[in-house]
N, C-alpha and C. Protein backbone atom coordinates (compact mmCIF):
# COMPACT_ATOMS: atom_id res chain seq x y z
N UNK A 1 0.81 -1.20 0.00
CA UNK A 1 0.00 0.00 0.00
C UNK A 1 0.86 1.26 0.00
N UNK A 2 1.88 0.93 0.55
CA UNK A 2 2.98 2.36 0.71
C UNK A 2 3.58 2.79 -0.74
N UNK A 3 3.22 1.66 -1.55
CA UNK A 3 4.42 1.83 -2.69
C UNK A 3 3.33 2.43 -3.84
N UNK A 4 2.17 1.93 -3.44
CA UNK A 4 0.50 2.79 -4.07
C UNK A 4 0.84 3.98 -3.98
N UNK A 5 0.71 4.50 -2.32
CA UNK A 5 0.97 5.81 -1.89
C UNK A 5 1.91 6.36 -2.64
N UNK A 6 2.91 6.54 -2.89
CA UNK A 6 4.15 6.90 -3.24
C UNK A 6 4.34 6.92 -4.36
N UNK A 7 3.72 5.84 -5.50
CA UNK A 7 3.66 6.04 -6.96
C UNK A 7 1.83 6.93 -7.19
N UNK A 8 1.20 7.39 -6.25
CA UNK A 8 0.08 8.10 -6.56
C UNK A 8 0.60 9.55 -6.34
N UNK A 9 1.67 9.58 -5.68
CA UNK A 9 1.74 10.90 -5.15
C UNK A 9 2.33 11.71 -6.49
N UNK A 10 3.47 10.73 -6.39
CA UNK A 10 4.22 11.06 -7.58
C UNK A 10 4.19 11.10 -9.19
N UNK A 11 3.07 10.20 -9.44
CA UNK A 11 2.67 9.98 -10.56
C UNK A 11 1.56 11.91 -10.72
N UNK A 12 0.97 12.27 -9.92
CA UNK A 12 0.33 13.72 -10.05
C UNK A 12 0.94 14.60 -9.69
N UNK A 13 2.21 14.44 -8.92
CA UNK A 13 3.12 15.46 -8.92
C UNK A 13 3.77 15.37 -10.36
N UNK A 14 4.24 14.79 -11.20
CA UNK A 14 4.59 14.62 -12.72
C UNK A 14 3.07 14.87 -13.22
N UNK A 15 1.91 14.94 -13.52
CA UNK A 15 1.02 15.04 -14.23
C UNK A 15 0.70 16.36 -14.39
N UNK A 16 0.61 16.84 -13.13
CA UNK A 16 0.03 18.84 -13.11
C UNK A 16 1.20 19.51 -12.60
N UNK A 17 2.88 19.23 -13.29
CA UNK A 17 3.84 19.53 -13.28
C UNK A 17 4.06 20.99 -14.23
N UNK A 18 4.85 21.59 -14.60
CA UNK A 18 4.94 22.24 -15.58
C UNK A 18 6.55 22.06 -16.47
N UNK A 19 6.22 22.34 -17.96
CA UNK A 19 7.35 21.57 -18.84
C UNK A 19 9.02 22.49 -17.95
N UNK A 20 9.39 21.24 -18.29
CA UNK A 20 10.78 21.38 -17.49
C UNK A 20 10.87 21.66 -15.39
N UNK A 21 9.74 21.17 -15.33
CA UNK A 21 9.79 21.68 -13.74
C UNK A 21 10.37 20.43 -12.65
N UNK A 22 10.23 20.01 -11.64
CA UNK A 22 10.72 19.05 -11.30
C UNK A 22 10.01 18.84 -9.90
N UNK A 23 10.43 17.59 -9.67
CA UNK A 23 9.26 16.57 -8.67
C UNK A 23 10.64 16.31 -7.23
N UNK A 24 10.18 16.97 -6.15
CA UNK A 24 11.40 15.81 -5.23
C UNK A 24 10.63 14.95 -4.38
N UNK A 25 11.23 13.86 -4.11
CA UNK A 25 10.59 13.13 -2.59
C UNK A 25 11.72 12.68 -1.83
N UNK A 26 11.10 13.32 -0.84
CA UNK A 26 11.85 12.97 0.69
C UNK A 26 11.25 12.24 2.06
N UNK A 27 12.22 11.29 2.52
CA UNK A 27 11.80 10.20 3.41
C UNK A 27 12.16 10.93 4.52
N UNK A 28 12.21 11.28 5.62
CA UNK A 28 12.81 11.66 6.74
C UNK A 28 12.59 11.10 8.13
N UNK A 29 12.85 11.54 9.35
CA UNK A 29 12.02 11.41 10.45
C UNK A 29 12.07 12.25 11.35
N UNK A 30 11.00 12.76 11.82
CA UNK A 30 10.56 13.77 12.75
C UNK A 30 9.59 14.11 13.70
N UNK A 31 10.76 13.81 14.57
CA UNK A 31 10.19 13.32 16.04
C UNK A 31 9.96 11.92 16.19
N UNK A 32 10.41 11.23 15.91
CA UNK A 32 10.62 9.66 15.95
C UNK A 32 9.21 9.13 14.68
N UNK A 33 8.83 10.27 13.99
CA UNK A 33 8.09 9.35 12.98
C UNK A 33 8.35 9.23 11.46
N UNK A 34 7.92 8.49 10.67
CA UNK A 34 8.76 8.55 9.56
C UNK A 34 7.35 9.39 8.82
N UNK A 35 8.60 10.22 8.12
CA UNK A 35 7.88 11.74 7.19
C UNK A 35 8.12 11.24 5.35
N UNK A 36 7.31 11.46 4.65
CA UNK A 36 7.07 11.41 3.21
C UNK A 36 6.92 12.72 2.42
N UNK A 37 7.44 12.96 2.04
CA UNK A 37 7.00 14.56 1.44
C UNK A 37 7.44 14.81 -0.17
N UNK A 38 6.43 14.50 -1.00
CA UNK A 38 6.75 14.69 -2.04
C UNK A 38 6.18 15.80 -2.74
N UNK A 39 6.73 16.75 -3.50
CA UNK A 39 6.66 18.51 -3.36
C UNK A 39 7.17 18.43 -5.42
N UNK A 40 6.19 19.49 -6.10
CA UNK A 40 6.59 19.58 -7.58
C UNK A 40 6.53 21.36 -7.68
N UNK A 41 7.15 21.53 -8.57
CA UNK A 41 7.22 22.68 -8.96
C UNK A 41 6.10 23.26 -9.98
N UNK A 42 4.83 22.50 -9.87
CA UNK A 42 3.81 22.89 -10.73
C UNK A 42 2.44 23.27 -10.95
N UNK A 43 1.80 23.30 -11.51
CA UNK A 43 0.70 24.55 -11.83
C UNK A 43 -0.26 24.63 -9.85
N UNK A 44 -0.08 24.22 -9.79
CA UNK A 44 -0.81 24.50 -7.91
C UNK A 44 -1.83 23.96 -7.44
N UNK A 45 -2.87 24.22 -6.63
CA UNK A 45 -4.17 24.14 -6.27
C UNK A 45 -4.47 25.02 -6.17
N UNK A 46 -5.62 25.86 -6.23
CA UNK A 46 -6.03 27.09 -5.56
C UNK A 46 -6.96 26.67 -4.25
N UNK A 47 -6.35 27.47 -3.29
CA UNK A 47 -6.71 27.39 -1.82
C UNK A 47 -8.49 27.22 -1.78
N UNK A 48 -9.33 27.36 -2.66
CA UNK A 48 -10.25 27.33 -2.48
C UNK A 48 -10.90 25.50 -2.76
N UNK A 49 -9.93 24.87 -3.15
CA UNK A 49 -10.20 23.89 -3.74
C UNK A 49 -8.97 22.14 -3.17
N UNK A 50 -8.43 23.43 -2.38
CA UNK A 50 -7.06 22.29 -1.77
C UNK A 50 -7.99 21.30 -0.65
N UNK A 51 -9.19 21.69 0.00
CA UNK A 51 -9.52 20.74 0.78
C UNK A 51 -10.09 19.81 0.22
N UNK A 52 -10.92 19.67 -1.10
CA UNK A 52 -11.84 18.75 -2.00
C UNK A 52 -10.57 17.58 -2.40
N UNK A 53 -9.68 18.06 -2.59
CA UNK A 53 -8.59 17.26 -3.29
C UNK A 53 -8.54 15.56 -3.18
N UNK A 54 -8.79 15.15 -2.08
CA UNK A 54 -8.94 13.80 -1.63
C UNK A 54 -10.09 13.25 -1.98
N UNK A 55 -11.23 13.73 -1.94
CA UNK A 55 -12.41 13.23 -2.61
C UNK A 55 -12.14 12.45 -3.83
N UNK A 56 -12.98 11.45 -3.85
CA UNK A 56 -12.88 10.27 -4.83
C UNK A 56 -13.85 11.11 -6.11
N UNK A 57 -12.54 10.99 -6.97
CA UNK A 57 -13.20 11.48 -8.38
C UNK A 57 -13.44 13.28 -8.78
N UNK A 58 -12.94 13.83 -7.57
CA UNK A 58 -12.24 15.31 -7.51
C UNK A 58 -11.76 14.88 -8.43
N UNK A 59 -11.48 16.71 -9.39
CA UNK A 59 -10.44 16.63 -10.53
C UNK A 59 -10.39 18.46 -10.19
N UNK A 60 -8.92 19.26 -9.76
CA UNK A 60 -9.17 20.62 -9.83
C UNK A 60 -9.58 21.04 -11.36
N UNK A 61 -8.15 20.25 -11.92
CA UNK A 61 -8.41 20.91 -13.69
C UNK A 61 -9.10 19.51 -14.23
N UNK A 62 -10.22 19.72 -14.85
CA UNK A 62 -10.82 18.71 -15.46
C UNK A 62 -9.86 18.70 -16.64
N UNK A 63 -9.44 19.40 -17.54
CA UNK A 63 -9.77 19.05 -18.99
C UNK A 63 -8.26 18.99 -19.00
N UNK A 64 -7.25 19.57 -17.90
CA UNK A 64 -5.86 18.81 -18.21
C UNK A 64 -5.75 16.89 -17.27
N UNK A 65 -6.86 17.00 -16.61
CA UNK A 65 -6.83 15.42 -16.00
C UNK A 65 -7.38 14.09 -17.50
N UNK A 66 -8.65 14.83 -17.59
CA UNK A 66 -8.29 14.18 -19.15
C UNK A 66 -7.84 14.41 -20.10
N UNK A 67 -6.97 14.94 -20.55
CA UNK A 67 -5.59 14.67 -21.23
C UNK A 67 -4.92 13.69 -21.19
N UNK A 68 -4.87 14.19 -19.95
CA UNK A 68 -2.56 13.14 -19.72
C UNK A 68 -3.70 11.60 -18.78
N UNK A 69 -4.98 11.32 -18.93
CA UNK A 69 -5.27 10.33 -18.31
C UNK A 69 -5.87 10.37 -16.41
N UNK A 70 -5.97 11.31 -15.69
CA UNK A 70 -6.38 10.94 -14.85
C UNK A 70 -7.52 10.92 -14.38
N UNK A 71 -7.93 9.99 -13.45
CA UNK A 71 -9.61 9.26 -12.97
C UNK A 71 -10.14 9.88 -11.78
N UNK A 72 -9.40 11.07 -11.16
CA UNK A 72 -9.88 11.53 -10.19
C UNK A 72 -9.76 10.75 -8.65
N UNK A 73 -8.90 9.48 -8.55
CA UNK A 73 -8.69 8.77 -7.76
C UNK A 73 -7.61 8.40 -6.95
N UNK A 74 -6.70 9.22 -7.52
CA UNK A 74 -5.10 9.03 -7.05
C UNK A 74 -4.75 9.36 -5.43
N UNK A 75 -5.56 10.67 -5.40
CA UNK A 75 -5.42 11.38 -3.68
C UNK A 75 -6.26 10.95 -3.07
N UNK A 76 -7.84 10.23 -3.78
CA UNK A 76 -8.43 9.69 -2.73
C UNK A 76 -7.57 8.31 -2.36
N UNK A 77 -7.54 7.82 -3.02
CA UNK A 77 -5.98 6.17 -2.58
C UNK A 77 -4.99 6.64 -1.41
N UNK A 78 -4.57 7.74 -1.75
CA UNK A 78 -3.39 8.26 -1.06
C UNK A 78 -3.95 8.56 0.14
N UNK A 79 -5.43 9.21 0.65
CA UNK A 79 -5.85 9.45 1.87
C UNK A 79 -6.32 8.47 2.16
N UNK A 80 -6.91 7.38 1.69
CA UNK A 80 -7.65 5.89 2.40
C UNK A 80 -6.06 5.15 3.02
N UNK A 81 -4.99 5.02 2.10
CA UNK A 81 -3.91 4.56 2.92
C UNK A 81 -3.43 5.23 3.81
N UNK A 82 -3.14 6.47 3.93
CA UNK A 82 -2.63 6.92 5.09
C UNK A 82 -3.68 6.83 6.02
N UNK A 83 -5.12 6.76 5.95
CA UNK A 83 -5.75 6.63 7.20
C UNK A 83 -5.50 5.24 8.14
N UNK A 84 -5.74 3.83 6.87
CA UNK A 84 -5.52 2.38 7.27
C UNK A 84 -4.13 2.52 7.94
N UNK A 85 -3.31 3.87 8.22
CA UNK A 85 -1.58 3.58 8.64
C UNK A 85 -1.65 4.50 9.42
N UNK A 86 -3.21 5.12 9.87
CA UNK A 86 -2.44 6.16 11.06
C UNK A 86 -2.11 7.18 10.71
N UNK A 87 -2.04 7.63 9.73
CA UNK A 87 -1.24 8.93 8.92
C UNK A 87 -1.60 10.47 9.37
N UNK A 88 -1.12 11.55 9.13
CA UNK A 88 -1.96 12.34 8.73
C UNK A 88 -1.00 13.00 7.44
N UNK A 89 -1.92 13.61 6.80
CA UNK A 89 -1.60 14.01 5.24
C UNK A 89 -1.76 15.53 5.73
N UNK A 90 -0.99 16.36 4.82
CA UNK A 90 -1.16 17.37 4.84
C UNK A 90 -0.98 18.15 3.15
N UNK A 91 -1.17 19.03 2.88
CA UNK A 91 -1.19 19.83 1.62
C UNK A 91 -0.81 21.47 1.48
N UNK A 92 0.25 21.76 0.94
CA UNK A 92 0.76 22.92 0.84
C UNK A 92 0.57 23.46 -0.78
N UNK A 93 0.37 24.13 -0.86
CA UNK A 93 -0.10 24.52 -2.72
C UNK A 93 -0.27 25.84 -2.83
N UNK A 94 0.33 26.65 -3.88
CA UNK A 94 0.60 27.79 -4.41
C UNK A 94 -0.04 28.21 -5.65
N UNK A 95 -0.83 28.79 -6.39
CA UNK A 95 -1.02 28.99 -7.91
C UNK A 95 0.31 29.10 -8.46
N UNK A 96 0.58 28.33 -9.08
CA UNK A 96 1.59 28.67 -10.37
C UNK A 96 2.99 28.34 -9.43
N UNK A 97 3.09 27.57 -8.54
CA UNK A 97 4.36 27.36 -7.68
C UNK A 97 4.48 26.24 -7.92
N UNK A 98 3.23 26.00 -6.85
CA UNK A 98 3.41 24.33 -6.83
C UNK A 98 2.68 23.49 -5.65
N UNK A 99 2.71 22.38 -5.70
CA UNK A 99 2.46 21.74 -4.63
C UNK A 99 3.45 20.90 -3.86
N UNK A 100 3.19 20.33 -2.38
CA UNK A 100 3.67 19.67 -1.23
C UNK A 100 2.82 19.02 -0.70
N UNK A 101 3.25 17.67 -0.64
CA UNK A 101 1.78 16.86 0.29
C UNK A 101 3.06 15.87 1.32
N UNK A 102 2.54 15.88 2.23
CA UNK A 102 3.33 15.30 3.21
C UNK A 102 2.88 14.48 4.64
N UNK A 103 3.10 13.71 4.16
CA UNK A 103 2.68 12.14 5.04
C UNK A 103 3.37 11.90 6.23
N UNK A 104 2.63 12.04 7.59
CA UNK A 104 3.21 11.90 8.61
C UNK A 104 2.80 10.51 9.39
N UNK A 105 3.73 9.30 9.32
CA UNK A 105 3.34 8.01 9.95
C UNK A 105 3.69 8.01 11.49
């Protein structure tokens, strides 16, 4: 399920990326728990719309999700596993910056 997590995160951090921008992920630990944080340099969320994000079948941009293929299901996966693990998720997002989502086990 972790490796779900981790190729969902990353697979939409590369999807609503922007050309030439770039994706990092980082494992860490803080405060004795292990941290996930995978962060892109691309088109954003707008704050009005960053809490819907997990909802099953949310899409912010419809018409670039169908494009490049996506089902609206990636962040809801990503929040059903971190719940089954205890998690909490969090979301940082900028217009035109970027996003940060970061998994605290």
């Amino acid at each position: 399920m972790i490796q779900e997590m981790i190729e969902n995160l990353v697979q939409n951090a590369i999807r609503y990326n922007k050309k030439n921008g770039s994706v990092m992920v980082t494992v860490t630990i803080d405060d004795r728990h292990p941290v996930l944080i995978v962060e892109d340099t691309g088109i954003g969320i707008p704050k009005d719309q960053q809490e819907r994000v997990f909802e099953r079948f949310y899409r912010v941009d419809k018409s670039r999700s169908r494009a490049t293929g996506g089902t609206g299901l990636g962040l809801a996966i990503v929040k059903h596993i971190a719940d089954i693990h205890s998690a909490e998720i969090s979301l940082e997002s900028t217009l035109g910056v970027g996003t940060k989502i970061t998994v605290t086990f």
